[in-house]
N, C-alpha and C. Protein backbone atom coordinates (compact mmCIF):
# COMPACT_ATOMS: atom_id res chain seq x y z
N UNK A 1 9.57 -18.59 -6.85
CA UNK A 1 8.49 -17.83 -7.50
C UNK A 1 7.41 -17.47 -6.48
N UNK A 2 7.18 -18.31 -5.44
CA UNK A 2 5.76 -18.42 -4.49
C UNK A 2 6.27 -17.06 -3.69
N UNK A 3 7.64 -17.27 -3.35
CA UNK A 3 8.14 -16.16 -2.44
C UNK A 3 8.01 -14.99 -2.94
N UNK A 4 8.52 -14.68 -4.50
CA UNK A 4 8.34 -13.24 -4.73
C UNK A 4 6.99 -13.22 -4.87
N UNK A 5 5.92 -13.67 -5.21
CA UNK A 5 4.55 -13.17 -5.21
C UNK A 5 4.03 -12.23 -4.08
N UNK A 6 4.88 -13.51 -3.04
CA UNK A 6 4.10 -13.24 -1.52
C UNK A 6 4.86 -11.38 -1.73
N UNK A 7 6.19 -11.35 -2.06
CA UNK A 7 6.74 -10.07 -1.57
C UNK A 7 6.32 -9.17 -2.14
N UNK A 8 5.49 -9.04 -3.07
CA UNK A 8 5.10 -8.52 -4.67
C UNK A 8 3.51 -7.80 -3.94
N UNK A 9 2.66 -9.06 -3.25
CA UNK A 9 1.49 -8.54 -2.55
C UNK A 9 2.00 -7.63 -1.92
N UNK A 10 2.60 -7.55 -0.66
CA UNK A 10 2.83 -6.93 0.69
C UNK A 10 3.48 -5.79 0.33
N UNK A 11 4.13 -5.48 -1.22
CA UNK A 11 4.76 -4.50 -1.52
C UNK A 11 3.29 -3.27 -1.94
N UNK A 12 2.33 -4.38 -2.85
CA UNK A 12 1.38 -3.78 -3.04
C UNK A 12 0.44 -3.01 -1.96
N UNK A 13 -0.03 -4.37 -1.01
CA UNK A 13 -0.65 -3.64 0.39
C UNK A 13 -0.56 -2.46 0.62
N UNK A 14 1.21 -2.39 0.99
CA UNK A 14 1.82 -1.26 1.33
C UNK A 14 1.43 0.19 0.94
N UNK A 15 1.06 -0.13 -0.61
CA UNK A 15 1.34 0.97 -1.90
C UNK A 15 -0.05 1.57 -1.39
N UNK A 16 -0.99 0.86 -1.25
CA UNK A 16 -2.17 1.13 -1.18
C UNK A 16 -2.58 1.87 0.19
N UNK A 17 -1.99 1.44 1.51
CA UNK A 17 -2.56 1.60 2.35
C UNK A 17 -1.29 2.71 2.47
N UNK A 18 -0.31 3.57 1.87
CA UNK A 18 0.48 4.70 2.02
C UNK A 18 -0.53 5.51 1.34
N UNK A 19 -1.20 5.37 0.02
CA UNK A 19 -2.16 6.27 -0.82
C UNK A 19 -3.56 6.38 -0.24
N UNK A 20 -3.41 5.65 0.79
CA UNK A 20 -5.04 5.75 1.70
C UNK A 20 -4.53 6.79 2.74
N UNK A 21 -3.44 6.84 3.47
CA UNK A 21 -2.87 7.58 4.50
C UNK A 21 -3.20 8.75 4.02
N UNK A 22 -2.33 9.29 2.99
CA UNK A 22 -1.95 10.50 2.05
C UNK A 22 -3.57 11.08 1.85
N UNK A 23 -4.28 10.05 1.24
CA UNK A 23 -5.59 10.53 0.62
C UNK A 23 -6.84 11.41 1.80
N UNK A 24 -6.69 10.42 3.22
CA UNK A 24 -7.18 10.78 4.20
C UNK A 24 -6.76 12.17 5.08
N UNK A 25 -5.35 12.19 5.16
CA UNK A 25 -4.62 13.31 5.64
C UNK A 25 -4.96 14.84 4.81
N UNK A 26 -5.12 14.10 2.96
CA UNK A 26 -5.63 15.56 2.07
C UNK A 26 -7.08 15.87 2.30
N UNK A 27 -7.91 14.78 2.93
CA UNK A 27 -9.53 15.21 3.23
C UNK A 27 -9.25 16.19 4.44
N UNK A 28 -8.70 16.06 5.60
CA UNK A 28 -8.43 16.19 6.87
C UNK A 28 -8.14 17.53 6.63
N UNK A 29 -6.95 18.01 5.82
CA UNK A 29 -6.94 19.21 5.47
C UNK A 29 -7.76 20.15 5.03
């Protein structure tokens, strides 16, 4: 259970810091 959490965060991180990329790249434009 401890393990999927951990994988569950880092999936999240991920999610977030791809929609920060995206979000920054659409200001940039």
């Amino acid at each position: 259970m401890n393990g999927f959490y951990k994988y569950f965060r880092v999936a999240i991180g991920k999610g977030i810091m791809l929609i920060g990329t995206s979000t920054i790249a659409d200001t940039l434009e």
